[in-house]
C-alpha atoms as a PDB file:
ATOM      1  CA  UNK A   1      35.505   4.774 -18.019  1.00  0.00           C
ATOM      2  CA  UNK A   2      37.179   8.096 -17.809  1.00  0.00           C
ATOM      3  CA  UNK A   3      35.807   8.912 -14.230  1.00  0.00           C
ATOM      4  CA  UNK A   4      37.476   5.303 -13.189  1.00  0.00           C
ATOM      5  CA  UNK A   5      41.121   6.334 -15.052  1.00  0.00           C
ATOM      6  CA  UNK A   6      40.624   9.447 -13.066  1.00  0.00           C
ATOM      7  CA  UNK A   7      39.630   8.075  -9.918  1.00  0.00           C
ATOM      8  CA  UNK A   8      42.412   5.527  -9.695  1.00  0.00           C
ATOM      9  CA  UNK A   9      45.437   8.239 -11.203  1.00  0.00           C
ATOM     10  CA  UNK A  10      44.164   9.883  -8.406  1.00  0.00           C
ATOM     11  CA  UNK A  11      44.915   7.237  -6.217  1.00  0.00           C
ATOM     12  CA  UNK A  12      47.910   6.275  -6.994  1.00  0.00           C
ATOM     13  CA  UNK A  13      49.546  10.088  -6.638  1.00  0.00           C
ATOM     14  CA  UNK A  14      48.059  10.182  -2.945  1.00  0.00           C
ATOM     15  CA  UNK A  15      49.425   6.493  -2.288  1.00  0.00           C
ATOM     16  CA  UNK A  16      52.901   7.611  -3.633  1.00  0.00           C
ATOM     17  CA  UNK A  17      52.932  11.188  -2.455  1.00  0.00           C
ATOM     18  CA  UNK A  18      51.774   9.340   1.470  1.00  0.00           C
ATOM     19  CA  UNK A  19      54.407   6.969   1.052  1.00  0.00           C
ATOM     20  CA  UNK A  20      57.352   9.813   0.614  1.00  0.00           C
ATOM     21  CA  UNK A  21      55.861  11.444   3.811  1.00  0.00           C
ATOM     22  CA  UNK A  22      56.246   8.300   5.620  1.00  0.00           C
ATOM     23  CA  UNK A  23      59.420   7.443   4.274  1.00  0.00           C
ATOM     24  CA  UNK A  24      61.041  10.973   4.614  1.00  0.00           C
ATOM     25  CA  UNK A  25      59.447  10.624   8.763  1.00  0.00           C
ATOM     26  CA  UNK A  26      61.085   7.431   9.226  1.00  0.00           C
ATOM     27  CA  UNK A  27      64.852   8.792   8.182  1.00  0.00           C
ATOM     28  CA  UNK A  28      66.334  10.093  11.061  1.00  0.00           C
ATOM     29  CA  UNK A  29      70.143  10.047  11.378  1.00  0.00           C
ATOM     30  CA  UNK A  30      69.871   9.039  14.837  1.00  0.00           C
ATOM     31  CA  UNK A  31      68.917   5.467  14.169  1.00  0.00           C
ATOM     32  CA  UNK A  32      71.868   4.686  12.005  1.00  0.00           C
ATOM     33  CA  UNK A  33      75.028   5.904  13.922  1.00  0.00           C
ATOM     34  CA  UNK A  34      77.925   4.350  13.883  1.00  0.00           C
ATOM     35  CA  UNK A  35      79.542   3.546  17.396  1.00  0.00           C
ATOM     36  CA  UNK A  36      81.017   6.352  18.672  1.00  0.00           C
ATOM     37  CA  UNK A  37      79.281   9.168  16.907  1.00  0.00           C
ATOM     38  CA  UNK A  38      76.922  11.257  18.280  1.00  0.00           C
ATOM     39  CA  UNK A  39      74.565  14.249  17.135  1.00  0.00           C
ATOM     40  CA  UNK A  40      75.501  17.724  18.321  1.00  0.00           C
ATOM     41  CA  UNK A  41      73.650  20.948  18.370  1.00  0.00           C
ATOM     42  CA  UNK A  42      76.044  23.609  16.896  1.00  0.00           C
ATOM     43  CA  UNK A  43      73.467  26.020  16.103  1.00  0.00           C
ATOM     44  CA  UNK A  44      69.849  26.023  17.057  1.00  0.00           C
ATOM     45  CA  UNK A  45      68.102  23.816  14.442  1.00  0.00           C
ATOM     46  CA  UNK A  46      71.728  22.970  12.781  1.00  0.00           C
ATOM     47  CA  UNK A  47      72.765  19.537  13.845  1.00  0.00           C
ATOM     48  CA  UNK A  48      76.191  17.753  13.044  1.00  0.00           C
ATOM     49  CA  UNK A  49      77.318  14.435  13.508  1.00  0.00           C
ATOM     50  CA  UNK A  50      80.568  14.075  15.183  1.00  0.00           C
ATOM     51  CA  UNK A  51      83.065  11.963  17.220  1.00  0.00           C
ATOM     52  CA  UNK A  52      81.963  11.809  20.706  1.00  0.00           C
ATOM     53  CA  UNK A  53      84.160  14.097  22.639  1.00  0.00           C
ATOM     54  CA  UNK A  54      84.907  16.149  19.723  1.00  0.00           C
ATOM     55  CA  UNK A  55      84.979  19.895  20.449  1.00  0.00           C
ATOM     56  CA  UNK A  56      83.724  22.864  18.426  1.00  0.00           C
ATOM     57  CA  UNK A  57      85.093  26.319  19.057  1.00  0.00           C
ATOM     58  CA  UNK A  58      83.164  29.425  18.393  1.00  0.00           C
ATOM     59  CA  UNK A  59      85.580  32.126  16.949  1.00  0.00           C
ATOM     60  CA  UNK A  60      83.682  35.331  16.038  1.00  0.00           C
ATOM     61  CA  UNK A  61      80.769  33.951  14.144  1.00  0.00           C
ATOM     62  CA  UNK A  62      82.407  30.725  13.215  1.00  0.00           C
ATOM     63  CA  UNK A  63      81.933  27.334  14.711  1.00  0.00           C
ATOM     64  CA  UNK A  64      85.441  25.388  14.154  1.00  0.00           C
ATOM     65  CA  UNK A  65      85.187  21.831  14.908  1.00  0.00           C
ATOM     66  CA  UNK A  66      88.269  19.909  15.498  1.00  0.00           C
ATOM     67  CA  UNK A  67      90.162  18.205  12.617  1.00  0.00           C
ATOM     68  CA  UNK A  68      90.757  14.341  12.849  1.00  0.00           C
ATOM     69  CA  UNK A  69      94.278  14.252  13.528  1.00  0.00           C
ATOM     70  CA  UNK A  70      93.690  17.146  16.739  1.00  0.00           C
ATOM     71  CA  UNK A  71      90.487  14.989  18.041  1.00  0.00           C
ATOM     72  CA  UNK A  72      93.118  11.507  17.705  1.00  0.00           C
ATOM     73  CA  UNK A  73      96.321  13.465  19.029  1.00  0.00           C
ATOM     74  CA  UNK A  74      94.005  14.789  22.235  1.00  0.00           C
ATOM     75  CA  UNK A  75      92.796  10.812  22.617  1.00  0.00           C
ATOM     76  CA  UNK A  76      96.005   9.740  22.167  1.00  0.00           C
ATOM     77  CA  UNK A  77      97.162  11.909  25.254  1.00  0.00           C
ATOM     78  CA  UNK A  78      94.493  11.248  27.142  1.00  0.00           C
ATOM     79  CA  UNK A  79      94.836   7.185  26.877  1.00  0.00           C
ATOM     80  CA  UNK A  80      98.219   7.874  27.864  1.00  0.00           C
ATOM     81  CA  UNK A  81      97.611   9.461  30.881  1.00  0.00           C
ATOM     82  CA  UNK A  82      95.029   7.368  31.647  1.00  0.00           C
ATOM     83  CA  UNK A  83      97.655   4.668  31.135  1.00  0.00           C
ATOM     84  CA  UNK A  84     100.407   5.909  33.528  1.00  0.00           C
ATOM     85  CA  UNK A  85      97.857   6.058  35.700  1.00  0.00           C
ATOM     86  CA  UNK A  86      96.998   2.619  36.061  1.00  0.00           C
ATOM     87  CA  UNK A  87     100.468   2.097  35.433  1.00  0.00           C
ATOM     88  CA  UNK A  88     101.065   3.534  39.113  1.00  0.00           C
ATOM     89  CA  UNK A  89      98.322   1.476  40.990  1.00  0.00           C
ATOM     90  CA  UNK A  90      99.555  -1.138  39.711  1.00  0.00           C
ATOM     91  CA  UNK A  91     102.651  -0.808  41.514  1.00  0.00           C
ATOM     92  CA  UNK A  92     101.233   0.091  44.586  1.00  0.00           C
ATOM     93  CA  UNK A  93      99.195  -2.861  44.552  1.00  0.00           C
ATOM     94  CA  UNK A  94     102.048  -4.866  43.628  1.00  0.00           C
ATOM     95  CA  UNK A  95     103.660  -3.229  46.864  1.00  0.00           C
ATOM     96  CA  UNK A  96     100.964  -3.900  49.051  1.00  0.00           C
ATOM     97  CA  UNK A  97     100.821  -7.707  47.801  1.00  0.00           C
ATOM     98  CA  UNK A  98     104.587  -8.049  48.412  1.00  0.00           C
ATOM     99  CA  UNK A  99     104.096  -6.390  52.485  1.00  0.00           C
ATOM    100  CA  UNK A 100     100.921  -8.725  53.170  1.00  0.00           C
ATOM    101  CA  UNK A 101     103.192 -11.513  52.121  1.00  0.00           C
ATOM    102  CA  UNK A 102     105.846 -10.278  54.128  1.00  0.00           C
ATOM    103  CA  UNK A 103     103.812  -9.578  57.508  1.00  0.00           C
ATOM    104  CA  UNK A 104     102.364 -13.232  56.859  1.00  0.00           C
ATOM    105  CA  UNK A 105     105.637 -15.307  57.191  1.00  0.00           C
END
């Protein structure tokens, strides 16, 4: 009877001790990003996730990484260039509609 308890204790602390290796193989951050995050290197073997886009600056022996309001002010230029932009071929286009319609009358 004691041989049995033994046997199945044993058991048990390889089926729970096999399960946490499973488990802890299975949890990479990877799988559960949200939309636009990624995972960045900073170090070798030292892995952040950050904004994609985001930039890290290496001062010295730091690693700064942008602060939220510098990563959304350098989007927020960016959209708006990308805006006046479009902004301009969209006249041009509207220019080039208005001198087809002209050369076709």
């Amino acid at each position: 009877m004691r041989k049995t308890a033994f046997l199945t204790a044993g058991c048990w602390v390889i089926c729970v001790l096999f399960s946490g290796l499973l488990y802890a193989g299975n949890n990479d951050p990877g799988n559960n990003l949200p939309d636009g995050m990624e995972i960045r290197e900073v170090e070798p073997g030292y892995k952040l996730v950050l904004p994609k886009g985001a930039t890290i600056q290496k001062k010295g022996d730091l690693r700064v990484i942008e602060g939220p309001g510098e990563y959304a002010a350098r989007k927020f230029t960016e959209y708006d260039q990308q805006l006046a932009q479009l902004q301009e071929q969209i006249e041009e286009l509207k220019k080039e509609i208005a001198q087809i319609k002209n050369t076709g009358k």
